[in-house]
N, C-alpha and C. Protein backbone atom coordinates (compact mmCIF):
# COMPACT_ATOMS: atom_id res chain seq x y z
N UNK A 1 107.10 99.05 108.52
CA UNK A 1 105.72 98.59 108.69
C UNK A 1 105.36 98.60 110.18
N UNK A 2 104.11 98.84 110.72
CA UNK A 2 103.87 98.74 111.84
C UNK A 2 102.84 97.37 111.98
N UNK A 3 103.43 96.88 113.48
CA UNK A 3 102.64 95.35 113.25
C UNK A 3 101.88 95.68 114.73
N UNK A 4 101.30 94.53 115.36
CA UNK A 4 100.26 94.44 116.72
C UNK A 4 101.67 94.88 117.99
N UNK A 5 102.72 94.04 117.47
CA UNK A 5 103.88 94.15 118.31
C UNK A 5 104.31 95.86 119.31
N UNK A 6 104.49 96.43 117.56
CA UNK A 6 104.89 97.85 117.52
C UNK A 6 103.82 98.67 118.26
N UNK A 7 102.73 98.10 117.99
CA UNK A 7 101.62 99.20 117.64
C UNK A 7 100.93 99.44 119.57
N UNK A 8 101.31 98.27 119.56
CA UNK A 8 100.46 98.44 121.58
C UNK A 8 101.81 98.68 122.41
N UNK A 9 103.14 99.74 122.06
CA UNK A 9 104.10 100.58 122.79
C UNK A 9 103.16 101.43 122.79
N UNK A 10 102.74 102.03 122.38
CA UNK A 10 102.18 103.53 121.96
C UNK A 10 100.93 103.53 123.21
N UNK A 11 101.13 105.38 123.32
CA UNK A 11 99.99 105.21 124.62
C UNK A 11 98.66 105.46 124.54
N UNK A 12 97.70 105.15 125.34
CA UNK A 12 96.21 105.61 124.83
C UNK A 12 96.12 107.05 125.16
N UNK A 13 94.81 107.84 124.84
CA UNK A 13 94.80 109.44 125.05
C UNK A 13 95.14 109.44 126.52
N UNK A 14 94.78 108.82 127.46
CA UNK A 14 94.88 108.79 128.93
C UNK A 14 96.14 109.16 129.68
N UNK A 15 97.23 107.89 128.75
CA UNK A 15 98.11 107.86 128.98
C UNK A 15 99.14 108.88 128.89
N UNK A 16 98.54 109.34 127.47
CA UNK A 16 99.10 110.49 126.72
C UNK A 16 99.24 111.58 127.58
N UNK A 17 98.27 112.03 127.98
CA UNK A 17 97.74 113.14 128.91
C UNK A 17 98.49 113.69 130.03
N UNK A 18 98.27 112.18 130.75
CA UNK A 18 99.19 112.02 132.10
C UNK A 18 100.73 112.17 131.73
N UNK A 19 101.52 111.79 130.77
CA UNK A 19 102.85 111.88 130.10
C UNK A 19 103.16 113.23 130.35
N UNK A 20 102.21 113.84 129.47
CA UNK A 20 102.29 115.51 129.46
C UNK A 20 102.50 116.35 130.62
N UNK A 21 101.76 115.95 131.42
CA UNK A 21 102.38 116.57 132.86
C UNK A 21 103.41 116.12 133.72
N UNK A 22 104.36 115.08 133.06
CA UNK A 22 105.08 114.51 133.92
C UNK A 22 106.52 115.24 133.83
N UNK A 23 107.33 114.84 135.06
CA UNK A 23 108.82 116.00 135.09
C UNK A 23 109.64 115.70 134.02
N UNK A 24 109.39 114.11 133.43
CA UNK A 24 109.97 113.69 132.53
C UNK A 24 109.88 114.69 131.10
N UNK A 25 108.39 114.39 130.82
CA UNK A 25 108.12 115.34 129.69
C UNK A 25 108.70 116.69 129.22
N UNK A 26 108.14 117.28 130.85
CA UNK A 26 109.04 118.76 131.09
C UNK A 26 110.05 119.06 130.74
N UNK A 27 111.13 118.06 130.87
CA UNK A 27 112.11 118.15 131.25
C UNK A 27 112.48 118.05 129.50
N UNK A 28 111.59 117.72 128.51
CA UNK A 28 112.24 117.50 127.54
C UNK A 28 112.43 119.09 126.76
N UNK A 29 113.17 118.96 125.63
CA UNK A 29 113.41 120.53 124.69
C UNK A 29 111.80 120.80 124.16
N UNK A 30 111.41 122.24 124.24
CA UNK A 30 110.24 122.15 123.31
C UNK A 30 110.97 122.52 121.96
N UNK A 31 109.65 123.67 121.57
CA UNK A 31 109.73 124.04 120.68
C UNK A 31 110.06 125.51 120.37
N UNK A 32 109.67 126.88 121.26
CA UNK A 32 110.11 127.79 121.01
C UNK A 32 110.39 127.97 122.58
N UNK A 33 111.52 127.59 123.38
CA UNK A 33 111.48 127.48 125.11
C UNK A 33 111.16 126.08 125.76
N UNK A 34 110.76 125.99 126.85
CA UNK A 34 110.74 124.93 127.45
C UNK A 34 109.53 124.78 127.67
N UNK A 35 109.12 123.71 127.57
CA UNK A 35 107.72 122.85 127.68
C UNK A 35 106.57 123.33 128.65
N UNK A 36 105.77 123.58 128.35
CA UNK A 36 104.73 123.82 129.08
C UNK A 36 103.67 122.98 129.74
N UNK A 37 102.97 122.96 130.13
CA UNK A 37 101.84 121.67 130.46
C UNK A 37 100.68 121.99 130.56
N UNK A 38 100.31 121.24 128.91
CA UNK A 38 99.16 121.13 128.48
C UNK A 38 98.32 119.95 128.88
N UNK A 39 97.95 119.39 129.89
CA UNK A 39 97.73 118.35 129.79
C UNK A 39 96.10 119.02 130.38
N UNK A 40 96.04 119.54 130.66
CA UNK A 40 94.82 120.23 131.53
C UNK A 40 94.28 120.78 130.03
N UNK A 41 94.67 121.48 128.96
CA UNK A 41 94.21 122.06 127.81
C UNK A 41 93.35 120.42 127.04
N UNK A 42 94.66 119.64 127.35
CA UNK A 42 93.99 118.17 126.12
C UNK A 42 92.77 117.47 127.10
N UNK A 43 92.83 117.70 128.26
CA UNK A 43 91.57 117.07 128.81
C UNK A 43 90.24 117.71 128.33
N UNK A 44 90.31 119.46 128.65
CA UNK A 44 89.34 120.19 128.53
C UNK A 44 88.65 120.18 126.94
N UNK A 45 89.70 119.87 125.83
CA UNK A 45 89.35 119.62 124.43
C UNK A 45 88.67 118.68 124.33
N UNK A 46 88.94 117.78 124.70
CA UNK A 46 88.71 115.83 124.76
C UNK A 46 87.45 116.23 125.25
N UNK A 47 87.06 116.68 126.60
CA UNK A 47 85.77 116.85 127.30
C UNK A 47 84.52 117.82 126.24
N UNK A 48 84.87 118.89 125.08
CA UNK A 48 84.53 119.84 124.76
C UNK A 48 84.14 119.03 123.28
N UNK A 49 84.91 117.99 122.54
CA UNK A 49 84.63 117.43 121.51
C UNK A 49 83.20 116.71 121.29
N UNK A 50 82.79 117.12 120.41
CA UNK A 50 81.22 116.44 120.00
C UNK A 50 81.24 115.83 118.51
N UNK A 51 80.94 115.05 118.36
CA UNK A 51 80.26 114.06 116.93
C UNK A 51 79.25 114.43 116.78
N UNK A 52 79.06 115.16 115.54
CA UNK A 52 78.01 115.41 115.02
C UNK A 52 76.84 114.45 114.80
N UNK A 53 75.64 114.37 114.78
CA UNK A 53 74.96 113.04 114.46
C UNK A 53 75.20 112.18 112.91
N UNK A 54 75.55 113.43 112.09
CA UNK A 54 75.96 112.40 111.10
C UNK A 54 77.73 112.03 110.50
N UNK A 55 78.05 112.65 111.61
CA UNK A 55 79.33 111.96 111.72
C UNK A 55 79.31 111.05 112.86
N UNK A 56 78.92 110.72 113.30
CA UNK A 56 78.28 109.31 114.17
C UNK A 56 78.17 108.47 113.04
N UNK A 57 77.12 108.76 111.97
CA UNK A 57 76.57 107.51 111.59
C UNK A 57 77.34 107.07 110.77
N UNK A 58 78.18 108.19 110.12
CA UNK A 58 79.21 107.93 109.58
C UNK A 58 80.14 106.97 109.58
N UNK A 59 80.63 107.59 110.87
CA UNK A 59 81.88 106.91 111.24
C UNK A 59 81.26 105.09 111.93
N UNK A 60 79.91 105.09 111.87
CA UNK A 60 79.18 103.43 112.40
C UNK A 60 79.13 102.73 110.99
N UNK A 61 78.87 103.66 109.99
CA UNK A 61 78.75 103.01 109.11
C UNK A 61 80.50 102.56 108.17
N UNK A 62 81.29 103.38 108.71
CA UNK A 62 83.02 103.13 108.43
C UNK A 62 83.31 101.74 109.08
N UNK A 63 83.74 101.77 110.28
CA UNK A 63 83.89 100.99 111.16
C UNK A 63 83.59 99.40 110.89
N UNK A 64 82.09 99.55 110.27
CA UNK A 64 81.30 98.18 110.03
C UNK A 64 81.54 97.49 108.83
N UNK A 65 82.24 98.47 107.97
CA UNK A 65 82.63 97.83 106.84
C UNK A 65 83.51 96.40 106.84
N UNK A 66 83.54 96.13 106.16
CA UNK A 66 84.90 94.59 105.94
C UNK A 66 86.12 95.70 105.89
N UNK A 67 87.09 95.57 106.47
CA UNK A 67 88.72 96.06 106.04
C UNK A 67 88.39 97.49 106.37
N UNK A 68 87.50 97.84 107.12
CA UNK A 68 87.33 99.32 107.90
C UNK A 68 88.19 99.86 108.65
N UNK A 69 88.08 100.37 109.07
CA UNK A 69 89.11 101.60 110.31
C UNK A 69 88.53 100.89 111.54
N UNK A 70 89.78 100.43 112.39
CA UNK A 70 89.71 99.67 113.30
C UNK A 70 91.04 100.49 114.05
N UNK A 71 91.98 100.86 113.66
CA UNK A 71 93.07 101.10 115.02
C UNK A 71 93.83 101.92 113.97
N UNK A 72 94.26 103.08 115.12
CA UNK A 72 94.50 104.04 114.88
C UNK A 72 96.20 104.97 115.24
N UNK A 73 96.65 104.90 114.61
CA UNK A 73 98.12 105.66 115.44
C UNK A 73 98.40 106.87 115.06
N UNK A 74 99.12 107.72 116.09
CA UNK A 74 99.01 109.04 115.67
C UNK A 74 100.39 109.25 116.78
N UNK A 75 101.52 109.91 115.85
CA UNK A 75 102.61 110.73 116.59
C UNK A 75 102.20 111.90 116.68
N UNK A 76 102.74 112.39 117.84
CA UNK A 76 102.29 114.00 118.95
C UNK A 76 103.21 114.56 119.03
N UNK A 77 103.52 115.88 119.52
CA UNK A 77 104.01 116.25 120.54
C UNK A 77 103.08 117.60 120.91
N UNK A 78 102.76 117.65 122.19
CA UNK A 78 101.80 118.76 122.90
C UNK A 78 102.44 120.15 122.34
N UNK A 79 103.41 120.27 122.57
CA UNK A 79 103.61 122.11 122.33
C UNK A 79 103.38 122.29 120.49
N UNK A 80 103.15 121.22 120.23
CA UNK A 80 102.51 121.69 118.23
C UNK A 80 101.00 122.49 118.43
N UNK A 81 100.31 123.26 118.03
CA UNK A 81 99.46 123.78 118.00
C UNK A 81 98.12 122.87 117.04
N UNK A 82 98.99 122.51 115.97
CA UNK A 82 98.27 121.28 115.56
C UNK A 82 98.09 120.03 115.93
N UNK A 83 98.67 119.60 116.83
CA UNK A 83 98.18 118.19 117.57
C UNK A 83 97.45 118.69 118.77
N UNK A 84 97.68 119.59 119.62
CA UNK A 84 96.60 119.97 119.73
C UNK A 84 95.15 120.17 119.92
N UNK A 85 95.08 120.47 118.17
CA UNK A 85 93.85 121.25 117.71
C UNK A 85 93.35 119.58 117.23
N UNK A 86 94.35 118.59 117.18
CA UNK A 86 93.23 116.98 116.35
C UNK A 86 93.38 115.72 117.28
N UNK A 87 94.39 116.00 118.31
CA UNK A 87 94.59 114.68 118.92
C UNK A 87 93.60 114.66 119.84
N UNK A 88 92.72 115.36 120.83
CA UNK A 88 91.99 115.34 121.23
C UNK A 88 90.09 115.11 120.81
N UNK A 89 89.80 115.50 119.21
CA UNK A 89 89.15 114.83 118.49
C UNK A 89 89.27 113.85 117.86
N UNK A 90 90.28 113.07 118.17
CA UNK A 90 90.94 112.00 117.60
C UNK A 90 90.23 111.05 118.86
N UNK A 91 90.97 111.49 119.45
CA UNK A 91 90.46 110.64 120.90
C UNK A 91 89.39 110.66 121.04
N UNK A 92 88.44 111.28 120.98
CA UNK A 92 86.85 111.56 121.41
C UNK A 92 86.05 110.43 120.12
N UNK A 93 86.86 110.78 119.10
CA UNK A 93 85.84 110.08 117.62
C UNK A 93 86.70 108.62 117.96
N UNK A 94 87.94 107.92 118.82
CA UNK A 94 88.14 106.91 118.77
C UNK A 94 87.07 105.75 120.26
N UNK A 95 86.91 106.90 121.32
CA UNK A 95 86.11 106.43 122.37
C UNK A 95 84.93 106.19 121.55
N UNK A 96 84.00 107.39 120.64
CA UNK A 96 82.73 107.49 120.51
C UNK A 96 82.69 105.76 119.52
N UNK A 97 83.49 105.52 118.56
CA UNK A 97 82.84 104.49 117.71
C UNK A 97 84.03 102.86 117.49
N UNK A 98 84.75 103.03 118.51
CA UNK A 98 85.23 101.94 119.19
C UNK A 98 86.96 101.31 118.67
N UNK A 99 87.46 102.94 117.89
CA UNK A 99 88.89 102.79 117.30
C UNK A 99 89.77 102.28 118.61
N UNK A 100 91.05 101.84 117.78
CA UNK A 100 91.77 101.09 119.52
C UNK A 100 93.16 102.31 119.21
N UNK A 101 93.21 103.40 119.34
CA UNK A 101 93.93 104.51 119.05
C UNK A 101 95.16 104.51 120.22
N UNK A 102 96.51 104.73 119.92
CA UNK A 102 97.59 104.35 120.64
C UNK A 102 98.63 105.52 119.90
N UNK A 103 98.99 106.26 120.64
CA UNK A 103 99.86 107.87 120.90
C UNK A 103 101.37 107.40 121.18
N UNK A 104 102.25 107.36 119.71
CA UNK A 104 103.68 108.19 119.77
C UNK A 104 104.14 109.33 119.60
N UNK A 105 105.08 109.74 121.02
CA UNK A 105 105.90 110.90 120.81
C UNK A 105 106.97 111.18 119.46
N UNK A 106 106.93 112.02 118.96
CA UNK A 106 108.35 112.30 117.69
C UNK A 106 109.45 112.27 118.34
N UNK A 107 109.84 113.12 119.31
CA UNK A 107 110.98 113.65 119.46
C UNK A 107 111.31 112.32 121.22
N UNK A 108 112.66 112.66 121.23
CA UNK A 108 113.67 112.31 122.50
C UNK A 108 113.86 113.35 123.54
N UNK A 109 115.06 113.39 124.03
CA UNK A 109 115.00 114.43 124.39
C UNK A 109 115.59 116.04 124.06
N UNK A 110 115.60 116.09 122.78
CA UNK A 110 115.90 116.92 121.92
C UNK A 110 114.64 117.24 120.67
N UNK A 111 114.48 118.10 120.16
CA UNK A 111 113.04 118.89 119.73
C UNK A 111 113.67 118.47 118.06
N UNK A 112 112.84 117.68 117.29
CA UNK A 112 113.56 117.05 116.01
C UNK A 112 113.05 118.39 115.05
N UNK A 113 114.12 118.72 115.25
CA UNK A 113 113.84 120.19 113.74
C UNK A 113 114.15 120.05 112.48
N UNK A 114 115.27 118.94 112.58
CA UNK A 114 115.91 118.39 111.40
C UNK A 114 114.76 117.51 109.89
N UNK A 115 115.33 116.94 108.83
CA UNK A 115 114.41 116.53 107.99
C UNK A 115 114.51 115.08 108.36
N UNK A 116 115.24 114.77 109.49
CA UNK A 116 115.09 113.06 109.73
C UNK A 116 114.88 113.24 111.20
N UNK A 117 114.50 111.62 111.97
CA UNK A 117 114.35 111.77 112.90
C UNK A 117 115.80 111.80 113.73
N UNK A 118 115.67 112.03 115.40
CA UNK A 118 117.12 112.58 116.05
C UNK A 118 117.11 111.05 116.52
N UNK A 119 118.30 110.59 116.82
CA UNK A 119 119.03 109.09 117.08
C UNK A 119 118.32 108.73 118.30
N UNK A 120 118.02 109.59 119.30
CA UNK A 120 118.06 109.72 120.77
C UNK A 120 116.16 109.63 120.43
N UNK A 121 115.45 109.87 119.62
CA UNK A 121 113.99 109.43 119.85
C UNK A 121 113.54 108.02 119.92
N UNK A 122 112.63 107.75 120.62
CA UNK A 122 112.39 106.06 120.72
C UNK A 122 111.62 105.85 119.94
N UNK A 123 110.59 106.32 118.75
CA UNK A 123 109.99 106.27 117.97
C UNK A 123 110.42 106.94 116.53
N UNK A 124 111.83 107.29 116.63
CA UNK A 124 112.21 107.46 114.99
C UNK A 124 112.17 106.68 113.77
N UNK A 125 112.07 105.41 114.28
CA UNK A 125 111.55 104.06 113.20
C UNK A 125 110.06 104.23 112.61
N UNK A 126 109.37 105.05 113.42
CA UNK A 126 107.61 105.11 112.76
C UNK A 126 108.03 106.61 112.25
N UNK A 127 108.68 107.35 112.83
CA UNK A 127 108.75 108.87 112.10
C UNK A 127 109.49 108.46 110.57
N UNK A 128 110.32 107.82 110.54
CA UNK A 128 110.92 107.38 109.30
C UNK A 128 110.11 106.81 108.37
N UNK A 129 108.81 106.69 108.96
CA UNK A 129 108.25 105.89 107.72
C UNK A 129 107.25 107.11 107.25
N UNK A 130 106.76 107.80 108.08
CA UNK A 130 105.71 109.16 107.62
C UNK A 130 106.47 110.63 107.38
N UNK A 131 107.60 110.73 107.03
CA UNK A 131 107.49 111.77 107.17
C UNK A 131 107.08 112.67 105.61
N UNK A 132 106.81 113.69 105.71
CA UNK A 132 106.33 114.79 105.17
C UNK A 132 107.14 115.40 103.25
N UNK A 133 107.10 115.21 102.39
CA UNK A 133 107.74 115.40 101.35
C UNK A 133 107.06 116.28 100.78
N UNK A 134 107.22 117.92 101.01
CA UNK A 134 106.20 118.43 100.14
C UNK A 134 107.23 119.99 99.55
N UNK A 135 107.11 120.04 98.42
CA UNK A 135 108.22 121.91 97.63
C UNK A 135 109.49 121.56 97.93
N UNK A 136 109.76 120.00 97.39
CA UNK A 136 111.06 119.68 97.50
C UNK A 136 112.09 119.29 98.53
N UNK A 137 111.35 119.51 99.94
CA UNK A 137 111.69 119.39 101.09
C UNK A 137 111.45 118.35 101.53
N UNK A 138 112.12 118.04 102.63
CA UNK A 138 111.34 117.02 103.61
C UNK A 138 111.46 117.36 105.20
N UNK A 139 109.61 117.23 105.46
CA UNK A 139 109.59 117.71 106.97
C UNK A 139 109.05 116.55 108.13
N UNK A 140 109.57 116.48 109.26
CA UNK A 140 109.05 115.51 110.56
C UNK A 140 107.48 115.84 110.88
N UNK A 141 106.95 116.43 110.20
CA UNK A 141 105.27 117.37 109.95
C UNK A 141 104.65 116.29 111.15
N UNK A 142 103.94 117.14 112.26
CA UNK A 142 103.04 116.58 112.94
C UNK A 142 101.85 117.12 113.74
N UNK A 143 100.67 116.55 114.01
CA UNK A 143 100.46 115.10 113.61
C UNK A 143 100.50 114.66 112.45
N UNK A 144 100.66 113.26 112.85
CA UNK A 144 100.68 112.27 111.90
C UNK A 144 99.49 111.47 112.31
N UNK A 145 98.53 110.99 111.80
CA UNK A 145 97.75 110.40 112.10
C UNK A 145 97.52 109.06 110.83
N UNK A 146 97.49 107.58 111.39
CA UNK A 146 97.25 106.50 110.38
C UNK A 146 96.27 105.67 110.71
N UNK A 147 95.24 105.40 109.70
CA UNK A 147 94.11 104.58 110.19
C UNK A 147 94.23 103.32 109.39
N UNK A 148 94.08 102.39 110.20
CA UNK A 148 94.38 100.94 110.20
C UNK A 148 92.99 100.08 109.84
N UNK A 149 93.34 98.80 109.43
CA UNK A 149 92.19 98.08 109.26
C UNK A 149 92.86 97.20 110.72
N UNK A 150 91.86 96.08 111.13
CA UNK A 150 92.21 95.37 111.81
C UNK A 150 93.35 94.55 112.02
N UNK A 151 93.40 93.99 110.82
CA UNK A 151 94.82 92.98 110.32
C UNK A 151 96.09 94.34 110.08
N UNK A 152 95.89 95.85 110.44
CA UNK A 152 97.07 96.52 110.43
C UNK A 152 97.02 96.77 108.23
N UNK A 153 96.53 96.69 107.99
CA UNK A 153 96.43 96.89 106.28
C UNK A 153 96.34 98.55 106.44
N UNK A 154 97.13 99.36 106.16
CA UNK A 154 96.90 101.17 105.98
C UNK A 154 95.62 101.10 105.32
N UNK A 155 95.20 102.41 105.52
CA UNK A 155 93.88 103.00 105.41
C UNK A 155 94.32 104.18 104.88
N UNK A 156 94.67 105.04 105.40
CA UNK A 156 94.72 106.46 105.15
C UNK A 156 95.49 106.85 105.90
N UNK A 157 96.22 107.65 105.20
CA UNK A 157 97.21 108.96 106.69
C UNK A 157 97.13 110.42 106.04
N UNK A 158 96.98 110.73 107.62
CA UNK A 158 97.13 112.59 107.37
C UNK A 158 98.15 113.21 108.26
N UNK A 159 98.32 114.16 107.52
CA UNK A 159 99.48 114.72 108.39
C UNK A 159 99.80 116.24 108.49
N UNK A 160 99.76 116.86 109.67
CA UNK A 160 99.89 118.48 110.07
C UNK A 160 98.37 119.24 110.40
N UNK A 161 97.65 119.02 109.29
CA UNK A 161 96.65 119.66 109.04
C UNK A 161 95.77 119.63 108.14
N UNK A 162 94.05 119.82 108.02
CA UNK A 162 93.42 119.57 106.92
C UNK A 162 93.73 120.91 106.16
N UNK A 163 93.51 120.07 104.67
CA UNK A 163 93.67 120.79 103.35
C UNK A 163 93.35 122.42 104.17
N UNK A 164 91.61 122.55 104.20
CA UNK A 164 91.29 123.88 104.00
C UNK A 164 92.18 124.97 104.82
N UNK A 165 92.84 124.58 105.59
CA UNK A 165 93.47 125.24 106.61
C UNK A 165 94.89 125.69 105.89
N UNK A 166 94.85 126.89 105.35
CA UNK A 166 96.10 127.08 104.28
C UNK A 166 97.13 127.96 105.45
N UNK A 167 97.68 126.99 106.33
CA UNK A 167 98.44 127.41 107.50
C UNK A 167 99.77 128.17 107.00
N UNK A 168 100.10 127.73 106.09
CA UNK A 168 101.72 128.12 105.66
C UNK A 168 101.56 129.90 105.39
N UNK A 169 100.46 130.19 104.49
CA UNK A 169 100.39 131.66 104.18
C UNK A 169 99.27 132.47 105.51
N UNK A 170 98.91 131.75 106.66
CA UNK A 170 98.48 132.56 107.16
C UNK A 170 99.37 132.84 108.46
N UNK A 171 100.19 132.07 108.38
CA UNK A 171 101.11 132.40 109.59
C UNK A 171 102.39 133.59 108.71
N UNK A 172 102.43 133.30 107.77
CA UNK A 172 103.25 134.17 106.88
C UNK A 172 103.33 135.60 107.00
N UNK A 173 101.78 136.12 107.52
CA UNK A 173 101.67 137.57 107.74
C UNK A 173 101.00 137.51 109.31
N UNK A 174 100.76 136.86 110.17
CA UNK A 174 101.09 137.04 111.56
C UNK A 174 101.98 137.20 112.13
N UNK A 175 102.43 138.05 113.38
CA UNK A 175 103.44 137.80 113.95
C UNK A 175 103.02 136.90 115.37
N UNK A 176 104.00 136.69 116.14
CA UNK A 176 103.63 135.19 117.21
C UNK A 176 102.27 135.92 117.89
N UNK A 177 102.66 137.05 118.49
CA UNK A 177 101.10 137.60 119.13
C UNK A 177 100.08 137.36 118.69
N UNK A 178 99.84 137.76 117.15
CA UNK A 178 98.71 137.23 116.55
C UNK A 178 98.22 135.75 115.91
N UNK A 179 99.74 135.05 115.54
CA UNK A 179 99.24 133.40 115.76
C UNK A 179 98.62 132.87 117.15
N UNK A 180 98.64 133.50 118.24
CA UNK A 180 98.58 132.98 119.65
C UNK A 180 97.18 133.81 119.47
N UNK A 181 97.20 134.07 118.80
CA UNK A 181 95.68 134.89 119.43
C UNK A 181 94.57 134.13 118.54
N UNK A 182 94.50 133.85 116.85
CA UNK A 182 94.25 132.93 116.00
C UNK A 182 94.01 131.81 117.00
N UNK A 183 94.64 131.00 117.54
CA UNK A 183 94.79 130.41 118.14
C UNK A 183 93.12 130.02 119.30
N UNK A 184 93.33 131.26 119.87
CA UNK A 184 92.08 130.94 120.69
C UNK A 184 90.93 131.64 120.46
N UNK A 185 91.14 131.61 118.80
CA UNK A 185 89.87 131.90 117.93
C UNK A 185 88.49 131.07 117.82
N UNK A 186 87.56 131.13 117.08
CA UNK A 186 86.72 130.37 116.56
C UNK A 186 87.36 129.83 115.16
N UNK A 187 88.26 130.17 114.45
CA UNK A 187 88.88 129.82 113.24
C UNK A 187 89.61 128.35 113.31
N UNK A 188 89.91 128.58 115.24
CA UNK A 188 90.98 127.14 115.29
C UNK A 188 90.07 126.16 115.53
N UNK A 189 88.77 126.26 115.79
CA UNK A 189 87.85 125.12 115.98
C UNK A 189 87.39 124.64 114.88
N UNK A 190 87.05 125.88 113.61
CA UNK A 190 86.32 125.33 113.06
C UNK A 190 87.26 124.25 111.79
N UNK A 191 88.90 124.67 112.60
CA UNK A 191 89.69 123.99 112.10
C UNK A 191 89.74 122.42 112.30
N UNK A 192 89.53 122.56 113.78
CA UNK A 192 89.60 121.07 114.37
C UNK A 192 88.41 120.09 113.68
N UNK A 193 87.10 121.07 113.40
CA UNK A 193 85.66 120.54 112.73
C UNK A 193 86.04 119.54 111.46
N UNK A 194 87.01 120.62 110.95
CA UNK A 194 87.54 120.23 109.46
C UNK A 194 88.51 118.61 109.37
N UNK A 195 89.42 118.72 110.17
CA UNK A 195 90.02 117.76 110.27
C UNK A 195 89.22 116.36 110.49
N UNK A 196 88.36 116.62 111.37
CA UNK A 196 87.41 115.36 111.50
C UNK A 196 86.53 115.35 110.00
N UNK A 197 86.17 115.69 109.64
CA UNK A 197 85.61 115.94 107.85
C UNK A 197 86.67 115.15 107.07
N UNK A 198 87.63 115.56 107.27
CA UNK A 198 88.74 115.28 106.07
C UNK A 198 88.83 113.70 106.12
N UNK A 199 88.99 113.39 107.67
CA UNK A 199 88.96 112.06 107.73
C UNK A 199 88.28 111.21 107.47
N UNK A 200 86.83 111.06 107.99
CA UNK A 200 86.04 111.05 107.35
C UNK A 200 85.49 110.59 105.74
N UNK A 201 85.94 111.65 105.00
CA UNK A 201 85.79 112.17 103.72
C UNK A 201 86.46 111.16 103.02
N UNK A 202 88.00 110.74 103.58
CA UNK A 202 88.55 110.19 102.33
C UNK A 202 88.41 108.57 103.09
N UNK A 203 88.32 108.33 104.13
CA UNK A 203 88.00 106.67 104.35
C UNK A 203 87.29 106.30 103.83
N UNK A 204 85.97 107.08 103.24
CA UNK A 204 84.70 106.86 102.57
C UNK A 204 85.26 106.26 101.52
N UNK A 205 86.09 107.69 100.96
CA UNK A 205 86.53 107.34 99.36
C UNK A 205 87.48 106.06 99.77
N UNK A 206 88.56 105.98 100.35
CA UNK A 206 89.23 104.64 100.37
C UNK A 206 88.57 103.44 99.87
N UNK A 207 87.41 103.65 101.08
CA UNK A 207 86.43 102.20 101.03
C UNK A 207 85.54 101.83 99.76
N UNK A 208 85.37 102.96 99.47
CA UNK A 208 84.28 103.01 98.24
C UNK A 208 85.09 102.71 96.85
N UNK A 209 86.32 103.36 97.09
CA UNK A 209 86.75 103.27 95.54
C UNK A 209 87.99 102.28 95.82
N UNK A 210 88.36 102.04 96.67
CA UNK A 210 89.88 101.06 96.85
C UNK A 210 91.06 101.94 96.84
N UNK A 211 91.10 102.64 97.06
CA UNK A 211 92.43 103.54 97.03
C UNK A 211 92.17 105.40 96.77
N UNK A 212 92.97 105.97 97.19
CA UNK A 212 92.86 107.15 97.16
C UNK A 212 93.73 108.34 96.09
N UNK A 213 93.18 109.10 95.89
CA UNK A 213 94.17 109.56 94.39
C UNK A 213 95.46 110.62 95.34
């Protein structure tokens, strides 16, 4: 369970940011090579993110509810292409309507490839509680993103990517050149569009119906 305790380790987007460029970070394993620094990419996203007007009113009219979306946690790590493409609209939709949103890393200093988290991460206790169960498997899938009511009561979690984004079969027939190129498509935005939708979409339903199917 995550309580007020747990939940204010975790860093804000700011913090996050600044992490990313640090020697520390660097210094950690990525994912295909050694770490790069994105921290200049998550500013320019963060700066580039817009709320639609009726995802504004949306998300005013979420918020205001009794037992609404109030605080927000989301495990990262920068070299995912999908955190990415949501942690930075994450951040923008948590400034725009007053979420108290707080950023854990997955991994230590070793890149968790495995189906559990690695001993050496300082946040394998929250990875242990989200991770990913899907074709029999189990994956460390991230982001992870969980929306909270005030008193910490779950809301909703998502994780990797929205539905419409059928990532598994389209990377299937790319090779890396052309995922990297996808990448700094219009496809990956209108990906990021989506993700904010999805969210959205089912807090509604949460709130409206009490639970989600």
């Amino acid at each position: 369970m995550v309580n007020a305790e747990r939940f204010a380790k975790g860093m804000t987007f700011e913090q996050y940011v600044r992490f990313v460029a640090t020697p520390e970070n660097l210094a950690r394993e990525g994912s295909r090579g050694p770490r790069k620094d994105f921290s200049g990419y998550l500013r320019t996203a963060y700066d580039a993110a817009r709320l639609s007007p009726a995802h504004e009113a949306a998300w005013t009219w979420l918020v205001a509810q009794p037992g609404g979306p109030a605080r927000v946690l989301a495990i990262s790590e920068e070299w995912s292409s999908d955190c990415r493409r949501d942690i930075p609209v994450l951040a923008k939709l948590a400034d725009t309507v007053g979420l108290d949103l707080r950023i854990f890393t997955r991994d230590g200093k070793t890149n968790g490839r495995g189906a559990r988290p690695e001993p050496d991460s300082p946040n394998a206790d929250l990875m242990a509680q989200f991770l990913n169960e899907r074709d029999g498997q189990t994956f460390q899938s991230i982001p992870v993103i969980v929306f909270y009511a005030k008193d910490f009561t779950p809301l909703y979690r998502y994780t990797e990517f929205p539905a419409v984004y059928r990532k598994d079969r389209i990377r299937a027939v790319l090779d890396d050149a052309g995922f990297m190129e996808m990448l700094g498509s219009p496809f990956f935005e209108v990906w990021r569009s989506a993700a904010l939708a999805e969210w959205t979409s089912l807090l509604y339903e949460r709130l409206r119906v009490g639970s989600l199917a």
